[in-house]
C-alpha atoms as a PDB file:
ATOM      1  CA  UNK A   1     -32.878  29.386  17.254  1.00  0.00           C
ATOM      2  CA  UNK A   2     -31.041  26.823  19.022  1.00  0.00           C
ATOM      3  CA  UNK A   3     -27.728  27.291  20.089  1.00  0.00           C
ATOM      4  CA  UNK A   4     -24.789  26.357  18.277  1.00  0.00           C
ATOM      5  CA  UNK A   5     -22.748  24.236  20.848  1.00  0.00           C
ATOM      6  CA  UNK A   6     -26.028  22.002  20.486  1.00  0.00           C
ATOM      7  CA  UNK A   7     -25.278  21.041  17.522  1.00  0.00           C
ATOM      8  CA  UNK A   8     -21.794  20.671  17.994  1.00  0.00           C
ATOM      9  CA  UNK A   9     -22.228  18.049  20.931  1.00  0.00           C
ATOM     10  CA  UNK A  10     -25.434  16.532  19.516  1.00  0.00           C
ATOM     11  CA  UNK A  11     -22.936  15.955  16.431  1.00  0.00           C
ATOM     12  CA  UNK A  12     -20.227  14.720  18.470  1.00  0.00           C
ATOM     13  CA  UNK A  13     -22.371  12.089  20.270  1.00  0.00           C
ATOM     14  CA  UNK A  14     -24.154  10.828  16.955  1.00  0.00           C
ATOM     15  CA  UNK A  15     -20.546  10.652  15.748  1.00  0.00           C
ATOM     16  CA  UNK A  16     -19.257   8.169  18.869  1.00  0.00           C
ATOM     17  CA  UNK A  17     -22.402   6.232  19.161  1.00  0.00           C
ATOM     18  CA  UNK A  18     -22.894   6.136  15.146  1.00  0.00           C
ATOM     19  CA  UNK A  19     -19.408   4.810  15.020  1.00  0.00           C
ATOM     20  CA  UNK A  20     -19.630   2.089  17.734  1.00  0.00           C
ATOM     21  CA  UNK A  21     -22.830   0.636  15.947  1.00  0.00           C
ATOM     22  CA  UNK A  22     -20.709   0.492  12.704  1.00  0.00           C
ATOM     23  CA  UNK A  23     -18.351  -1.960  14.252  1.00  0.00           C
ATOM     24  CA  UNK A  24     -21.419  -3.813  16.108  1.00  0.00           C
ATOM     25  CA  UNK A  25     -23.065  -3.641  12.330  1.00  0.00           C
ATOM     26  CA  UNK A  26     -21.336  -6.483  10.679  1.00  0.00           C
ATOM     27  CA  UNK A  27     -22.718  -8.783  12.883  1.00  0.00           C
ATOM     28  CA  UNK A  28     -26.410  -7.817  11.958  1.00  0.00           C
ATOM     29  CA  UNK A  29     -27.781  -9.807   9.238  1.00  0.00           C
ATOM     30  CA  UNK A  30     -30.958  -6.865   8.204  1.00  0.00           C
ATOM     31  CA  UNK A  31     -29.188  -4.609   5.687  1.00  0.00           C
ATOM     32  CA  UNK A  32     -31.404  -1.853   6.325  1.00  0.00           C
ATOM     33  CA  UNK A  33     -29.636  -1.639   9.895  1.00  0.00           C
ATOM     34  CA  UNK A  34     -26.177  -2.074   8.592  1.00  0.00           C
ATOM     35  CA  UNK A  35     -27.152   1.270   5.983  1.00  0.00           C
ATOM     36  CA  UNK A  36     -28.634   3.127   9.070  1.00  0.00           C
ATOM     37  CA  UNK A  37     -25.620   2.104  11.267  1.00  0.00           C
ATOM     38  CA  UNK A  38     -23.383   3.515   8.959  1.00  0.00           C
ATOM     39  CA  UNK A  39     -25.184   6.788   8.092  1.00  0.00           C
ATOM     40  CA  UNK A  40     -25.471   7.965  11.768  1.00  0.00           C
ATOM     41  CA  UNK A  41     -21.796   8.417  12.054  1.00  0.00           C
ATOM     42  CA  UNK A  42     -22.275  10.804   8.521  1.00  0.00           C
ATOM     43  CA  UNK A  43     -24.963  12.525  10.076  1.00  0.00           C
ATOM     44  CA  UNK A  44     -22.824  13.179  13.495  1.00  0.00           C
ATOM     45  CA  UNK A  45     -19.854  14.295  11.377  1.00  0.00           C
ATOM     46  CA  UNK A  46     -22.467  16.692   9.660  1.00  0.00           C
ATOM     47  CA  UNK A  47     -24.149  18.565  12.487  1.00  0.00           C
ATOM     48  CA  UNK A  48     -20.483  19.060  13.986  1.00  0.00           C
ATOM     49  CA  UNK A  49     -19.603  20.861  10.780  1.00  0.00           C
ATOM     50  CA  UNK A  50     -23.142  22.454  10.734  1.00  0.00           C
ATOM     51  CA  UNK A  51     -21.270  24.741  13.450  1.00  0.00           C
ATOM     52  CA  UNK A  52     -18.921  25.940  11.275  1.00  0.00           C
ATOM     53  CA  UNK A  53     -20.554  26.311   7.860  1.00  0.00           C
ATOM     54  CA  UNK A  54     -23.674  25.227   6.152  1.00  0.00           C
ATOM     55  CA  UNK A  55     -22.302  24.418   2.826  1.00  0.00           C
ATOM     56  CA  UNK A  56     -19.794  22.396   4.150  1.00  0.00           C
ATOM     57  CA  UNK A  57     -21.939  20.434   6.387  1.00  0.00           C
ATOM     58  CA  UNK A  58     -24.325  19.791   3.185  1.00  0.00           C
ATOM     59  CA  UNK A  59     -21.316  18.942   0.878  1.00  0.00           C
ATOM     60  CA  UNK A  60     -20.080  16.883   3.552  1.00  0.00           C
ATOM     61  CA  UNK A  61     -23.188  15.230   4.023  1.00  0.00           C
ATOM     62  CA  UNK A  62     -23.769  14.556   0.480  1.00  0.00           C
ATOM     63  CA  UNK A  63     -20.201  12.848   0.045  1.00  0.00           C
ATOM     64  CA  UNK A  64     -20.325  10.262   3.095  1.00  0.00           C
ATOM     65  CA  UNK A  65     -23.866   9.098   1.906  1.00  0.00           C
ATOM     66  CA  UNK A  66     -22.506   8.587  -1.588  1.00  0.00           C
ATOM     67  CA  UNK A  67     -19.191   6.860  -0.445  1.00  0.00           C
ATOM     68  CA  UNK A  68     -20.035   4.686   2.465  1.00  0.00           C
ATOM     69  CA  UNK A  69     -23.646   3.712  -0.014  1.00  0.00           C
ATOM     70  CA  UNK A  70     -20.981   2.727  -2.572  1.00  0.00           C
ATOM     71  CA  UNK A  71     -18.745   0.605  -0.094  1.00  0.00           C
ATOM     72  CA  UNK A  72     -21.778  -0.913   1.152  1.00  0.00           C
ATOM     73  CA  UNK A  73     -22.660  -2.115  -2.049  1.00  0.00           C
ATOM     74  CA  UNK A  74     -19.462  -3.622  -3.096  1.00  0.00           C
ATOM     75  CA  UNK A  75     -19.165  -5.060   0.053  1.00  0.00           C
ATOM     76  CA  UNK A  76     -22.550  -7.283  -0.431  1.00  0.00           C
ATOM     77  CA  UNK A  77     -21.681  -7.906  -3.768  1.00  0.00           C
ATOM     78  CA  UNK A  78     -18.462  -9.701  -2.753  1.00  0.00           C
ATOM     79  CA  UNK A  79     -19.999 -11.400  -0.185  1.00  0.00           C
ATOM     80  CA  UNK A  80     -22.428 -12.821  -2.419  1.00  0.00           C
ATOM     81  CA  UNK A  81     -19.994 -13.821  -4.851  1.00  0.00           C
ATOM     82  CA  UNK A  82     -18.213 -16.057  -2.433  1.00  0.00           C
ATOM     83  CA  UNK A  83     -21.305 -17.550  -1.418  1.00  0.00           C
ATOM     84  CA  UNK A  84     -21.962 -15.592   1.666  1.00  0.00           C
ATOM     85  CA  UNK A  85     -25.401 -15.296   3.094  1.00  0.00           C
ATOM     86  CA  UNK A  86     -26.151 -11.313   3.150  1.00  0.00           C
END
């Protein structure tokens, strides 16, 4: 089994580099790369807790997928009710 601090600093650079691309992201104009740029930083966040405890990692996991997929959403549908290109 791999060791734990793996994780942990895996984690912790998905986290950094996950975040920086969501603030590069709103330039992009592919949603599919705006979705992934957001759910690296989720998946960062997770392995760090992975460390700590599985269910919390999963649970944690599970809530930043559904949250950010919601923002996400209401963020394109504003946009396109301005008149935005998406």
């Amino acid at each position: 089994m791999l060791e734990l601090s793996l994780w942990f600093y895996t984690g912790c650079f998905l986290a950094i580099v996950g975040s920086l691309a969501t603030v590069w992201g709103p330039g992009v104009k592919d949603p599919i790369v705006r979705t992934l740029n957001t759910e690296i930083p989720s998946i960062g966040v997770s392995l760090i807790l992975l460390t700590y405890n599985h269910t919390l990692a999963l649970l944690t996991f599970m809530a930043t997928s559904v949250i950010i997929s919601l923002i996400l959403l209401r963020a394109i549908t504003r946009l396109e009710e301005i008149g935005t290109k998406v």
